[in-house]
Protein backbone atom coordinates (compact mmCIF):
# COMPACT_ATOMS: atom_id res chain seq x y z
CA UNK A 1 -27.22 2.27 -11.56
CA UNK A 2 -25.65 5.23 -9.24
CA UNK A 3 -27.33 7.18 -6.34
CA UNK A 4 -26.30 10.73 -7.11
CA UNK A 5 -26.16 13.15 -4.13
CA UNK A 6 -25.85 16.65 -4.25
CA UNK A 7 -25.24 19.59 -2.23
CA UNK A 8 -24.80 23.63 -3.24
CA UNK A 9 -21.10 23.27 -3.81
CA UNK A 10 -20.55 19.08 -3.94
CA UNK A 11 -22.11 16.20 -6.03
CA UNK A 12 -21.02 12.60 -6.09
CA UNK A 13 -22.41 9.83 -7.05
CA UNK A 14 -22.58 5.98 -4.86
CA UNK A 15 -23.12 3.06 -6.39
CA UNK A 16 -24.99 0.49 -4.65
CA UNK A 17 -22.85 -2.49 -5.53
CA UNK A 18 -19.91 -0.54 -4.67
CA UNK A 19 -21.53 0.60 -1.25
CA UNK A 20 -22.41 -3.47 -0.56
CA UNK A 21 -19.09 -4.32 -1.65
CA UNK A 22 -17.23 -1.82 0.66
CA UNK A 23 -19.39 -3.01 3.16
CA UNK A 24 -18.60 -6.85 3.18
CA UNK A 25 -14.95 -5.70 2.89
CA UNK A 26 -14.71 -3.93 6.21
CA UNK A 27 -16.78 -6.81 8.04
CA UNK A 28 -13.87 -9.49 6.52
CA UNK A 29 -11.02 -7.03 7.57
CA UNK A 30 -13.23 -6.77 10.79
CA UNK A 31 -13.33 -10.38 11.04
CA UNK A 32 -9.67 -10.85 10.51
CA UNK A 33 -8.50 -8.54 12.53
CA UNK A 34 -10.79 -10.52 15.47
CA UNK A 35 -9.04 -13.83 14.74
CA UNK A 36 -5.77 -11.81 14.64
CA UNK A 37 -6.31 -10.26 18.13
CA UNK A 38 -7.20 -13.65 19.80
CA UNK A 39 -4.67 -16.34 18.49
CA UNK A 40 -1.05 -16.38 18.89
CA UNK A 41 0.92 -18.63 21.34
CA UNK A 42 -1.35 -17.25 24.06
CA UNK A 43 -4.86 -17.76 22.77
CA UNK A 44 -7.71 -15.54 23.96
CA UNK A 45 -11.19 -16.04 23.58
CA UNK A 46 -14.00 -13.47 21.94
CA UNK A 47 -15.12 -12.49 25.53
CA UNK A 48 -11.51 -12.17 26.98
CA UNK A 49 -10.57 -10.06 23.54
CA UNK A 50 -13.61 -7.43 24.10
CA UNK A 51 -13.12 -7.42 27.93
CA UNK A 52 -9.36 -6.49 27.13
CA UNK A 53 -10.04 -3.83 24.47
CA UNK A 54 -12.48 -2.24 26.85
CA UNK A 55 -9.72 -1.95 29.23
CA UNK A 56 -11.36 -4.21 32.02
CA UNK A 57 -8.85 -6.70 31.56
CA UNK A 58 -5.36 -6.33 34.03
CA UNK A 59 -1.87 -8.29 34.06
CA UNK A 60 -0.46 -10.19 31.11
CA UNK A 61 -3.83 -10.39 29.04
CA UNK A 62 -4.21 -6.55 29.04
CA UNK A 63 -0.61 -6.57 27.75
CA UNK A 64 -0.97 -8.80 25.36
CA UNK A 65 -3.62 -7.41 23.86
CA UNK A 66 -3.36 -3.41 24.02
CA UNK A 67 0.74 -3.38 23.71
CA UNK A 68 1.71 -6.22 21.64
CA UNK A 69 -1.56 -7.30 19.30
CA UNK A 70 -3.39 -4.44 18.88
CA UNK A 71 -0.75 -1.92 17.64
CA UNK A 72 0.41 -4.81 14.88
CA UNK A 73 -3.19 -5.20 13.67
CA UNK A 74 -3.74 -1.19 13.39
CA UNK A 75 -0.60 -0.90 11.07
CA UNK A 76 -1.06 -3.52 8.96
CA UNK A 77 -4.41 -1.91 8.86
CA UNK A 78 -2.99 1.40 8.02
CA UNK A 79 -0.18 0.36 5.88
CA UNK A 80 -2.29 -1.92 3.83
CA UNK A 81 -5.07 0.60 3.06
CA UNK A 82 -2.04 3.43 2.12
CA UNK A 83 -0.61 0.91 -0.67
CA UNK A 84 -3.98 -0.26 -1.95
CA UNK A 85 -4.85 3.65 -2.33
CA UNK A 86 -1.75 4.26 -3.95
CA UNK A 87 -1.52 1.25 -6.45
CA UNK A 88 -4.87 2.52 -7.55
CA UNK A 89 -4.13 5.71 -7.70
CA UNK A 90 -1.31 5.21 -10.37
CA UNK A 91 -2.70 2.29 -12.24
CA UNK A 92 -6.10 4.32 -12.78
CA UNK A 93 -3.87 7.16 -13.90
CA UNK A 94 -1.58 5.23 -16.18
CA UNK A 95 -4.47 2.99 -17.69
CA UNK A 96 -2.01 -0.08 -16.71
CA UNK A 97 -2.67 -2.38 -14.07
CA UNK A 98 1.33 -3.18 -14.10
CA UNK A 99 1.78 0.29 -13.61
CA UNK A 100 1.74 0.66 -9.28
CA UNK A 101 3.90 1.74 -7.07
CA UNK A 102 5.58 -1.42 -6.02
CA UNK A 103 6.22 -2.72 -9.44
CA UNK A 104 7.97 0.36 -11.03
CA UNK A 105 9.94 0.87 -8.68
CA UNK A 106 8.54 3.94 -6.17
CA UNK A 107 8.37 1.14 -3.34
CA UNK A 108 11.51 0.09 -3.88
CA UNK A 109 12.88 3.60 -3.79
CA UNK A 110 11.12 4.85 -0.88
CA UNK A 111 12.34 1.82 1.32
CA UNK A 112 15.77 2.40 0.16
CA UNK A 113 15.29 5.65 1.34
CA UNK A 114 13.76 4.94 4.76
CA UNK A 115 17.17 2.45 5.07
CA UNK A 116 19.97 4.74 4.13
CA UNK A 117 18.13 7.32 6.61
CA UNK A 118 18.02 5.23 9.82
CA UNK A 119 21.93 3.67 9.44
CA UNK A 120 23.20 7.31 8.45
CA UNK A 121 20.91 8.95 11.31
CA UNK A 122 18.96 6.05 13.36
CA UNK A 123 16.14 7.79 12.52
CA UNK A 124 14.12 9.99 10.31
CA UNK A 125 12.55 7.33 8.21
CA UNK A 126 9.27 9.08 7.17
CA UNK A 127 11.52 11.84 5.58
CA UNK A 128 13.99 9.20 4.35
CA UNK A 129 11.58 7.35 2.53
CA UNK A 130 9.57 10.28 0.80
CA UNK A 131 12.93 11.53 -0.11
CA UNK A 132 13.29 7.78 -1.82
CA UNK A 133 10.37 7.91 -3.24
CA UNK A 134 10.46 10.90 -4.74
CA UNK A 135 13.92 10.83 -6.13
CA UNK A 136 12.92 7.32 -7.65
CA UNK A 137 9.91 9.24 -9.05
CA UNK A 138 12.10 11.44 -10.94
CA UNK A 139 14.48 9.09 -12.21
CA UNK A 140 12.39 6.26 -13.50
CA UNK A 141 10.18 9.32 -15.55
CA UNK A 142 13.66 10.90 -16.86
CA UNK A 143 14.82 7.55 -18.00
CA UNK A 144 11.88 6.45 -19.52
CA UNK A 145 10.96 10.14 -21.30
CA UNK A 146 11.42 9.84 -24.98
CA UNK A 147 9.33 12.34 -26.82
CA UNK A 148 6.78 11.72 -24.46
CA UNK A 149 6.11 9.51 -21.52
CA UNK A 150 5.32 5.92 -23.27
CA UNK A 151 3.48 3.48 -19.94
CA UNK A 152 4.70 0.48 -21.16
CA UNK A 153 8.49 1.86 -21.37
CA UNK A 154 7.80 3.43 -17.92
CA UNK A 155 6.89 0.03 -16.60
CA UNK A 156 9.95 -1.83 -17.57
CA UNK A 157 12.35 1.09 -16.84
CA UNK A 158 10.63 0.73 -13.61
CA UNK A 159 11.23 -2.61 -13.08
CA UNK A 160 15.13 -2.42 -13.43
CA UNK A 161 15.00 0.63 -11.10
CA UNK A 162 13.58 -1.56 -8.36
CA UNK A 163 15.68 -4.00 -9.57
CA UNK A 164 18.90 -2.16 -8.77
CA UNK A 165 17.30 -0.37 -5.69
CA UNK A 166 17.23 -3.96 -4.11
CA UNK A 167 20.43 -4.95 -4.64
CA UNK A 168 21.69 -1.15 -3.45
CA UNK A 169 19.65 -1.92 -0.08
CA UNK A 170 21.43 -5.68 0.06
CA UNK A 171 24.65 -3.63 -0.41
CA UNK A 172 24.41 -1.46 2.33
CA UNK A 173 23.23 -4.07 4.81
CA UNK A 174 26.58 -6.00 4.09
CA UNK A 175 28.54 -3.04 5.22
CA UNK A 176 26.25 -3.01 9.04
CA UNK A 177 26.39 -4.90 12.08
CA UNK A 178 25.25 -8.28 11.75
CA UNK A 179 22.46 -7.66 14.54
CA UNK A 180 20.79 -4.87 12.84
CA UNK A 181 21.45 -6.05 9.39
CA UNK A 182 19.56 -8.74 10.46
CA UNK A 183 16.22 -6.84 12.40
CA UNK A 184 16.68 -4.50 8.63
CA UNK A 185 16.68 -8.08 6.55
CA UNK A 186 13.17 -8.60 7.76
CA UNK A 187 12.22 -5.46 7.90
CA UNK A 188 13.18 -5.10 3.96
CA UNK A 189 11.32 -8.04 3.68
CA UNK A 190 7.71 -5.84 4.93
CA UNK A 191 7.37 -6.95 8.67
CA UNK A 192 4.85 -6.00 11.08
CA UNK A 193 6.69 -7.68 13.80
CA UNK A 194 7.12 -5.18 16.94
CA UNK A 195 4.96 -2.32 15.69
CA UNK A 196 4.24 0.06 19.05
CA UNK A 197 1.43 2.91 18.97
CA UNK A 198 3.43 5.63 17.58
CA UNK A 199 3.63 3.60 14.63
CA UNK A 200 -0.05 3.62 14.61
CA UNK A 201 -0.08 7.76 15.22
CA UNK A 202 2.04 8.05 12.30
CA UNK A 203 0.42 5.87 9.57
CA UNK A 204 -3.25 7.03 10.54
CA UNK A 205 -2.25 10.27 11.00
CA UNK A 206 -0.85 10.90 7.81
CA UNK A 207 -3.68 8.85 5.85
CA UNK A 208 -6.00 11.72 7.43
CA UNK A 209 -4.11 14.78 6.27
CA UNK A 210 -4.10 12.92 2.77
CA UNK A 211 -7.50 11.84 3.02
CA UNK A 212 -9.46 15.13 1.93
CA UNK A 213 -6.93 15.23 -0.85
CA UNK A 214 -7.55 11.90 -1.88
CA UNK A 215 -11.23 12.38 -1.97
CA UNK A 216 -11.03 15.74 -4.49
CA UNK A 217 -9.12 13.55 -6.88
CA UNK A 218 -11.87 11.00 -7.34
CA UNK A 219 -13.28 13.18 -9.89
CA UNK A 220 -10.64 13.99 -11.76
CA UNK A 221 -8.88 10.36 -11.38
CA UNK A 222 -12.51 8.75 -12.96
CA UNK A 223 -11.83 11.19 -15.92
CA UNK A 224 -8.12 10.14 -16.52
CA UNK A 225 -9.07 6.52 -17.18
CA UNK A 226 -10.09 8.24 -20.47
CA UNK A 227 -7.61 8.93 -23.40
CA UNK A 228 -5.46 12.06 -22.76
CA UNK A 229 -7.06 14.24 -25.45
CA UNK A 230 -10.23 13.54 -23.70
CA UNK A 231 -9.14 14.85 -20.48
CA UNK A 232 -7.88 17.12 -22.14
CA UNK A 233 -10.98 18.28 -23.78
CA UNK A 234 -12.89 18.41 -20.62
CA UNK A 235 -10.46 21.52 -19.07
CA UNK A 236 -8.44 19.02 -17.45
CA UNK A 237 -4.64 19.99 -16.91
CA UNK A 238 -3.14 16.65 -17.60
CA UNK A 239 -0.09 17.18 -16.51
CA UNK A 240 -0.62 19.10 -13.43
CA UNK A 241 -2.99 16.17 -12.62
CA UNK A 242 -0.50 13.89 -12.69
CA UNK A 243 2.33 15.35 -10.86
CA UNK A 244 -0.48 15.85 -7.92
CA UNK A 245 -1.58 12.20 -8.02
CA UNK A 246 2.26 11.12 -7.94
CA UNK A 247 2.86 12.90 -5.09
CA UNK A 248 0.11 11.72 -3.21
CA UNK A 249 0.53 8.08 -3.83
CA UNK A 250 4.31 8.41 -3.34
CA UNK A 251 3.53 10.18 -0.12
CA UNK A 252 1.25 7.29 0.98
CA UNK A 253 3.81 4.59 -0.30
CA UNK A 254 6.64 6.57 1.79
CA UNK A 255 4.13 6.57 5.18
CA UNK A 256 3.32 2.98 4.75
CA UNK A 257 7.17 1.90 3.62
CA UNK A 258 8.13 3.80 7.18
CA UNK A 259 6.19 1.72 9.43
CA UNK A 260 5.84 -1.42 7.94
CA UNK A 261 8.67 -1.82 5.02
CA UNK A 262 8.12 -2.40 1.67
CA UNK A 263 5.08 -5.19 1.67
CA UNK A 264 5.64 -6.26 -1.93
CA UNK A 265 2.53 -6.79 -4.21
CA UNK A 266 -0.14 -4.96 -1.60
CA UNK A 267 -0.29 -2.17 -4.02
CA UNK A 268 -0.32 -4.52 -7.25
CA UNK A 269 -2.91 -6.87 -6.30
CA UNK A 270 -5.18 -4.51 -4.82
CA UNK A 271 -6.47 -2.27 -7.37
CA UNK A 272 -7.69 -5.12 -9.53
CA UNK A 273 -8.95 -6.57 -7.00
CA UNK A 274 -11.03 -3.48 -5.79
CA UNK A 275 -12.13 -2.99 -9.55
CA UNK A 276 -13.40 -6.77 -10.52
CA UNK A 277 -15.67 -6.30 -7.18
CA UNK A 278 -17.13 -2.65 -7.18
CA UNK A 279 -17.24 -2.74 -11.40
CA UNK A 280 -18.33 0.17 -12.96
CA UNK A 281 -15.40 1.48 -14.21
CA UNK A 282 -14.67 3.98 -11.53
CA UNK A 283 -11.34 4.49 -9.97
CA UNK A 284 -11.84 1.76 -6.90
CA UNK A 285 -10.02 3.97 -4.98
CA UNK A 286 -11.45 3.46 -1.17
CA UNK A 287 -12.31 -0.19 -2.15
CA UNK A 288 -8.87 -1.00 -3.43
CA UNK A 289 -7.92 0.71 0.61
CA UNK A 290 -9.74 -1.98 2.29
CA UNK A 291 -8.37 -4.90 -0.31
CA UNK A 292 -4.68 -3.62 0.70
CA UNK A 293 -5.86 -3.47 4.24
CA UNK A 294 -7.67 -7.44 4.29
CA UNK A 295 -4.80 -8.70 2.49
CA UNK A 296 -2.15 -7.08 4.56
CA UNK A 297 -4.52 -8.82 7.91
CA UNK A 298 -4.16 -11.96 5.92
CA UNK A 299 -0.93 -12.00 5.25
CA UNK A 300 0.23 -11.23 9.02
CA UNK A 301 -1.72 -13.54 9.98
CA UNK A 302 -0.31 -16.35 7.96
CA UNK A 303 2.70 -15.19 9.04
CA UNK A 304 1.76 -15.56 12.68
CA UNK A 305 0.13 -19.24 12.14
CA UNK A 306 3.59 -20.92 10.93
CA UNK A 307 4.94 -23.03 13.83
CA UNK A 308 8.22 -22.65 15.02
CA UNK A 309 9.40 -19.27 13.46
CA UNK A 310 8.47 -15.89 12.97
CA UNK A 311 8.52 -14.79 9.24
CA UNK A 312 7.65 -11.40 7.79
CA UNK A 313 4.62 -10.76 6.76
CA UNK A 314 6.10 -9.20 3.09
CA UNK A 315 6.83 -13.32 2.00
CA UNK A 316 3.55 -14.14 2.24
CA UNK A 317 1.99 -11.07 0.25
CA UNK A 318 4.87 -11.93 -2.18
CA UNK A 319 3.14 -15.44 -2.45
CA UNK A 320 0.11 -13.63 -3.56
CA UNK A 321 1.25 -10.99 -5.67
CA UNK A 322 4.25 -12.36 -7.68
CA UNK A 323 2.02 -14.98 -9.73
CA UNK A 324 -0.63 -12.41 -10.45
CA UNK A 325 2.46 -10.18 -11.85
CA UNK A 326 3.77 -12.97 -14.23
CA UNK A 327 0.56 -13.56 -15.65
CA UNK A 328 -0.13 -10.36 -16.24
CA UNK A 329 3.61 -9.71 -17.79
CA UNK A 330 2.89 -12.79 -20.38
CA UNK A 331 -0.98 -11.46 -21.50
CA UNK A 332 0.48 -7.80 -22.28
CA UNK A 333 3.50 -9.72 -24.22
CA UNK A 334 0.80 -11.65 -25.63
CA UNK A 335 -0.90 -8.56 -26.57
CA UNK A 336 2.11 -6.37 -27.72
CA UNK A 337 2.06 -4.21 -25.55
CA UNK A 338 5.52 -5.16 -24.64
């Protein structure tokens, strides 16, 4: 059952369970992002953490908290919703929940991107990646186009496009200074490590330009779950559709790539995720947001709470998403579907 609401030019329609769901999601990223704020190797307490994000707080606690925590927990934030929007985005789309942006290959190509940009230019990584991202876009559809655009053959081609991407990336970091090959190793990796507030201008800034966009493709993203001469039926332009939703998600891939690298398995894990809570079969799009965002939090955190050394955050979501990706390999082999 759906609460429909309606205005003279709009109508949508919000499921309770999906409203709930959304709602316990943002108190656990809420929650998260708390215990995020106040540990580290200079603990703060609740009191001391609210007293420093008022701004009543002076000296090293203020700094800890407004210059060093608080931007890291934003991005992750930010970076975590953009791939969870984006894996949904495509997988909805494709009617494959192998088929996001991180597994064939659009991740991969956007943070090659981002890399060749910053050691040819030291900067211009936003442009870098979407450049990436788009030109791995291209090429994974071209190579996989045989009378038609089959998802399964999309998938694989995908998957030895990120393949080679990653050893391409490996390749140039051999040929760099060993200092910033090494800050670049971890940032390949998906690191939140360092993040400052222009990082935080640039991925919430760009999720609100896409944002209205994002919302006007619910409807038609619901209606592509459906077989294509359905969509087709209903006045649909499929392929116009597509090519929209594409760049969108690769644009929110190539904004999230730029300020936090590559993450691997955000987008993957949180589409499905997003749909086995809400139900329904609607898109999940803004639920699968705040799954990317609470498991992005959880990762960082992790990744915070291991004594001794500072890893990147990407290991840990790796952890997470690369069993989910086997299993699902073996139950479409299973099925023939590869």
């Amino acid at each position: 059952m759906s609460i429909s609401l309606q205005t003279a030019r709009f109508s949508f329609e919000i499921s309770p369970r999906a409203a709930v769901a959304g709602a316990l999601l943002s108190l656990l990223g809420l929650s998260v992002a708390l215990l995020s704020l106040s540990i580290g190797s200079y603990p703060l307490s609740i009191p001391q953490l609210l007293l420093g994000l008022a701004g009543q707080l002076d000296g090293v606690e203020a700094m800890i908290v407004l210059e060093h925590r608080l931007p890291r927990i934003l991005v992750a934030i930010g970076a975590g919703a953009a791939f969870g929007m984006a894996g949904a985005m495509f997988q909805t789309m494709l009617r494959n929940p192998l088929a996001s942006p991180d597994v064939i290959g659009f991740t991969a190509g956007a943070n090659f991107g981002a890399l060749l940009a910053v050691l040819l230019t030291g900067g211009m990584v936003v442009a870098g990646a979407l450049a990436g991202g788009v030109a791995t876009a291209l090429t994974v559809a071209l190579l996989a186009w045989n009378n038609g655009l089959q998802i399964n053959r999309l998938i694989l081609v995908g998957i030895g496009v990120s393949l080679s991407l990653a050893a391409a990336a490996d390749l140039l970091l051999s040929w760099t200074d060993e200092r910033i090959a090494a800050d670049m190793a971890q940032w390949l990796t998906g690191s939140l490590n360092t993040r400052s507030f222009a990082d935080v201008a640039l991925i919430w800034a760009g999720i609100a330009l896409l944002l209205p966009l994002i919302i006007w493709l619910l409807f038609p993203l619901t209606r592509l779950a459906m077989s294509d001469e359905t969509v087709v039926g209903l006045g649909l332009s499929l392929v116009s559709l597509r090519l929209l939703i594409t760049g969108v998600a690769v644009a929110l891939v190539a904004l999230a790539v730029s300020v936090a690298g590559p993450l691997p398995f955000v987008s993957f894990v949180s589409g499905p995720i997003a749909r086995g809570i809400v139900r329904g079969g609607q898109p999940a799009v803004i639920a699968a947001a705040l799954v990317g965002a609470v498991v992005t939090l959880l990762a960082d955190l992790a990744a915070r709470s291991v004594p001794f050394v500072q890893l990147p955050a990407g290991v840990f979501t790796a952890l997470i998403g690369a069993p989910v990706l086997m299993w699902l390999l073996m139950r479409q082999f299973r099925r023939g579907n590869l």
